[in-house]
N, C-alpha and C. Protein backbone atom coordinates (compact mmCIF):
# COMPACT_ATOMS: atom_id res chain seq x y z
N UNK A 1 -117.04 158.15 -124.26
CA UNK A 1 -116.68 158.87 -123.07
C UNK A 1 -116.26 157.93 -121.95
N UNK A 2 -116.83 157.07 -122.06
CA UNK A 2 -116.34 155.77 -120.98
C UNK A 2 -114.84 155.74 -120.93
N UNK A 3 -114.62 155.67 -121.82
CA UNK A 3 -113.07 154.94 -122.39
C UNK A 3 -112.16 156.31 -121.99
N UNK A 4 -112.75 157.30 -121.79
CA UNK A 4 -111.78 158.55 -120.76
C UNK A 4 -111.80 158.34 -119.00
N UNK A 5 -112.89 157.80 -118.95
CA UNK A 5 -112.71 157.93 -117.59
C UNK A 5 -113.29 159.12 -116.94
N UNK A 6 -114.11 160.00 -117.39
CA UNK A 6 -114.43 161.09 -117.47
C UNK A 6 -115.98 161.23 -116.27
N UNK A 7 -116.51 159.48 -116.85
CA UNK A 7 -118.13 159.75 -116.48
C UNK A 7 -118.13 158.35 -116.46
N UNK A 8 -119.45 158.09 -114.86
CA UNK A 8 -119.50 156.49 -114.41
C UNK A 8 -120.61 155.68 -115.63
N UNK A 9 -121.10 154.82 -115.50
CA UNK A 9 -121.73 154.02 -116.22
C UNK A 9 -123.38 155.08 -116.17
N UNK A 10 -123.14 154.82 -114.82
CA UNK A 10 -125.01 155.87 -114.07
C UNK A 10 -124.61 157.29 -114.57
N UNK A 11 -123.51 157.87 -114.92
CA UNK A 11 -123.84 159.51 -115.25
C UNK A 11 -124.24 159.15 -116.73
N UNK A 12 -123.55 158.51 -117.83
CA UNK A 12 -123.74 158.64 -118.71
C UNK A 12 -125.30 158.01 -119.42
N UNK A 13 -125.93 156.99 -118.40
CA UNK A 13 -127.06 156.07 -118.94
C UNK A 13 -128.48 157.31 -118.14
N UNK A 14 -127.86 158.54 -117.15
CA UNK A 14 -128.65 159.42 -116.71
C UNK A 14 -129.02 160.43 -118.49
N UNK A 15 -127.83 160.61 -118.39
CA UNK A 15 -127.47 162.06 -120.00
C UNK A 15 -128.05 161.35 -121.35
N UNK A 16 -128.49 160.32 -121.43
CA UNK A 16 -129.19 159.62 -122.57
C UNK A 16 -130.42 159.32 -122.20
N UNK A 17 -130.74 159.36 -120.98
CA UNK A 17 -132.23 159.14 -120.54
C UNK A 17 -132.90 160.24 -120.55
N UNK A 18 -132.25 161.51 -120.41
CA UNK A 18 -132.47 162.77 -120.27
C UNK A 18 -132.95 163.11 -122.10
N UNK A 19 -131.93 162.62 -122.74
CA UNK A 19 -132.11 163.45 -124.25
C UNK A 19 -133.06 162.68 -124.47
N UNK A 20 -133.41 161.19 -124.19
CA UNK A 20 -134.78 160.40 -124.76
C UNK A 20 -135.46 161.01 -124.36
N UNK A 21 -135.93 162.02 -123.33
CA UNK A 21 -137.19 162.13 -122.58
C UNK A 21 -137.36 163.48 -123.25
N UNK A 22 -136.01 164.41 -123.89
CA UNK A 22 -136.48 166.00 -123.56
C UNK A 22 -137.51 166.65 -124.68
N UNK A 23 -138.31 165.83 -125.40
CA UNK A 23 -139.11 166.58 -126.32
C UNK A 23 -140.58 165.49 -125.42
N UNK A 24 -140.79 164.73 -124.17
CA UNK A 24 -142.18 164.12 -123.65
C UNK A 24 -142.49 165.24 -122.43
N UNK A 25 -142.35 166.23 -123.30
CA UNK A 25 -142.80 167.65 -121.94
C UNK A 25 -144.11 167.40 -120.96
N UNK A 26 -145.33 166.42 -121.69
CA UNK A 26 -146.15 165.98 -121.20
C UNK A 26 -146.32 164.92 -119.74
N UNK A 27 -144.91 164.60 -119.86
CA UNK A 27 -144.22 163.31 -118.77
C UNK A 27 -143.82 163.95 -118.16
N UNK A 28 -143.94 163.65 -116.26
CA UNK A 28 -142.72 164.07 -115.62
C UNK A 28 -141.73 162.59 -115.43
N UNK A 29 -140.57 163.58 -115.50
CA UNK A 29 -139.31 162.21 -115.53
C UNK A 29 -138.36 162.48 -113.84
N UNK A 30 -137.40 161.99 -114.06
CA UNK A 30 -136.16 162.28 -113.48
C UNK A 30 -135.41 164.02 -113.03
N UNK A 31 -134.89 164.54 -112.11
CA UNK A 31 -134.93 165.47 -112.52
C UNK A 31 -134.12 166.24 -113.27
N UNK A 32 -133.16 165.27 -113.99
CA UNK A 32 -131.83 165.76 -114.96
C UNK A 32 -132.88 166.26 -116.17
N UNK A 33 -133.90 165.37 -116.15
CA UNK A 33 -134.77 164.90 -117.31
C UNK A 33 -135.58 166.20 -117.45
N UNK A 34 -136.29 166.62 -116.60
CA UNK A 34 -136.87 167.79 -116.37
C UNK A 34 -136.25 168.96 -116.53
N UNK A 35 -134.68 169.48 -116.34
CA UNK A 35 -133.78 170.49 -116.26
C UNK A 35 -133.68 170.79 -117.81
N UNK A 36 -133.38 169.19 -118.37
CA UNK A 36 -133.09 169.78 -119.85
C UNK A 36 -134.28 170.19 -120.95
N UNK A 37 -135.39 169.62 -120.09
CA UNK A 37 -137.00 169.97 -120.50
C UNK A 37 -137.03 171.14 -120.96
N UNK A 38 -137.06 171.36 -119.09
CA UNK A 38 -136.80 173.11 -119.39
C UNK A 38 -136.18 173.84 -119.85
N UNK A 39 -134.49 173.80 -120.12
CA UNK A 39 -133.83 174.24 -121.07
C UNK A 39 -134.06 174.56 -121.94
N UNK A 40 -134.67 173.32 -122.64
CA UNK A 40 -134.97 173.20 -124.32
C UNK A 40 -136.37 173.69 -124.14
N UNK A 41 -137.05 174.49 -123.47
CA UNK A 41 -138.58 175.35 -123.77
C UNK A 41 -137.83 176.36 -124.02
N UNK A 42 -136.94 176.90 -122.92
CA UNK A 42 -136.16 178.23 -122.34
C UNK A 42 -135.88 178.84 -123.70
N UNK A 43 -134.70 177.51 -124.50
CA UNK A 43 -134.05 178.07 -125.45
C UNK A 43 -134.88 178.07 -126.85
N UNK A 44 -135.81 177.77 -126.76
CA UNK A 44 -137.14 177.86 -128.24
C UNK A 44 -137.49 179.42 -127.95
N UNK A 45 -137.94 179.89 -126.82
CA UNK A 45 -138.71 181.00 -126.24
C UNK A 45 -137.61 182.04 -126.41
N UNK A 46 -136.20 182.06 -126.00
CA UNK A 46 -135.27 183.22 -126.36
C UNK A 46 -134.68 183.41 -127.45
N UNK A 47 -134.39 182.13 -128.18
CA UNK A 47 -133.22 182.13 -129.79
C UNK A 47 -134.62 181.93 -131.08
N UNK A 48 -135.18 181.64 -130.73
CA UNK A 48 -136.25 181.21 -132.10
C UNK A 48 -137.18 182.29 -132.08
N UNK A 49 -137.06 183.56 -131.92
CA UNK A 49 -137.98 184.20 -132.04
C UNK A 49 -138.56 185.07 -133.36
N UNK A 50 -138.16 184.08 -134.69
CA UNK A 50 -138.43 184.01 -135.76
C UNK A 50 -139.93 182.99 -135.92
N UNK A 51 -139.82 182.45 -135.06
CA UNK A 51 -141.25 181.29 -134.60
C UNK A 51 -142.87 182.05 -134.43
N UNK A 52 -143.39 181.90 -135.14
CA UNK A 52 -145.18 182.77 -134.58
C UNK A 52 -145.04 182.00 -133.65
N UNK A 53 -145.43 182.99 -132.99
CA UNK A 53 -146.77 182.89 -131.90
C UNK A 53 -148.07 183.46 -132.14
N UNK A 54 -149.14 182.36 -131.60
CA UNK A 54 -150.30 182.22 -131.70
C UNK A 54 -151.17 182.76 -130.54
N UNK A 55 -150.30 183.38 -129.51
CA UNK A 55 -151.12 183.88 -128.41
C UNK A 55 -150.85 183.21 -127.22
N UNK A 56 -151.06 182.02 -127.35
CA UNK A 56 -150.71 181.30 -126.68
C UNK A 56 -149.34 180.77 -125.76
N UNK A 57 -148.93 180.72 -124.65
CA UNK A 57 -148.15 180.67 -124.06
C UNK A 57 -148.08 179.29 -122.98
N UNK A 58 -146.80 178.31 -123.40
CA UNK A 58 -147.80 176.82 -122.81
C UNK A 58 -147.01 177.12 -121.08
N UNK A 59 -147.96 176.61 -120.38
CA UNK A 59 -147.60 176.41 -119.04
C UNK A 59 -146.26 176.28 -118.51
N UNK A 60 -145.36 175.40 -119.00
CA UNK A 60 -144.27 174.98 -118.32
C UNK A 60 -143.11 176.64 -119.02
N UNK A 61 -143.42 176.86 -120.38
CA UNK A 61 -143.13 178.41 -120.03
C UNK A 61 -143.05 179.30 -119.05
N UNK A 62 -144.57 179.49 -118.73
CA UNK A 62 -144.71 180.42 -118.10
C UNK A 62 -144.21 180.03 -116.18
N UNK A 63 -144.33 178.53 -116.19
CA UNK A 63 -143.94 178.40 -114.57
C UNK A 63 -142.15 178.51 -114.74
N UNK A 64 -141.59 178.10 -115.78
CA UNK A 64 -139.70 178.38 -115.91
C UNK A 64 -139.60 180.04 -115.72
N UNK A 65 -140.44 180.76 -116.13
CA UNK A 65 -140.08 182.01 -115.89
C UNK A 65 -140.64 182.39 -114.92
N UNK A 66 -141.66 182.04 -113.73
CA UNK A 66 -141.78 182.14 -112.98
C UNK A 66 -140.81 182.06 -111.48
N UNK A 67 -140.35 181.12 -112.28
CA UNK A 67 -139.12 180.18 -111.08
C UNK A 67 -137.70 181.06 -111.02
N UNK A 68 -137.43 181.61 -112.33
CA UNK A 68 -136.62 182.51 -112.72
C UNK A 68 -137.19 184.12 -111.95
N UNK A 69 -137.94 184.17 -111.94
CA UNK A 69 -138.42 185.90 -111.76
C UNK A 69 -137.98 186.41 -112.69
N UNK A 70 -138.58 186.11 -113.72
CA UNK A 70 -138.40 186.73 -115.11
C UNK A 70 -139.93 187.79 -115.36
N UNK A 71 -140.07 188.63 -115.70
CA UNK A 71 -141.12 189.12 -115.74
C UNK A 71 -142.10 188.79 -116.80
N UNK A 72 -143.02 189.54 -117.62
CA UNK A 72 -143.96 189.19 -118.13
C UNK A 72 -143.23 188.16 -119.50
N UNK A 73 -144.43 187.39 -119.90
CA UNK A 73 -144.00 186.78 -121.24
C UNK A 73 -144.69 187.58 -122.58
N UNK A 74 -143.75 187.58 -123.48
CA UNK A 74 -144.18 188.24 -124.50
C UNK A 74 -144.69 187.38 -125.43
């Protein structure tokens, strides 16, 4: 992507720091780092709902849909 001209040295060494970090949900990072965190909970919780659930509902769930005004979690 460099070689387009598209994205500086710092956007692209941000978008790889981001994908290293987005499965250490336990860490807070950066906040690109955090966006795609949340993303990638967001998108487990709406497309995978072939996945058990155990009852359980982990925190950063329930505060993304909070932030959203999304209503209850199922």
């Amino acid at each position: 992507m460099s070689d387009l001209g598209c994205f500086t040295e710092q956007e692209i060494a941000a978008v790889g720091t981001a994908v290293l970090h987005h499965s250490d949900k336990g860490q807070v990072h950066g906040d690109l780092d955090e966006l795609l965190k949340d993303a990638d909970v967001l998108q487990h919780y709406l497309y995978n709902t072939s996945l058990e659930r155990d009852g359980q509902v982990p925190a950063r769930l329930v505060k993304i849909l909070s932030e959203l005004e999304v209503g209850q979690v199922l």
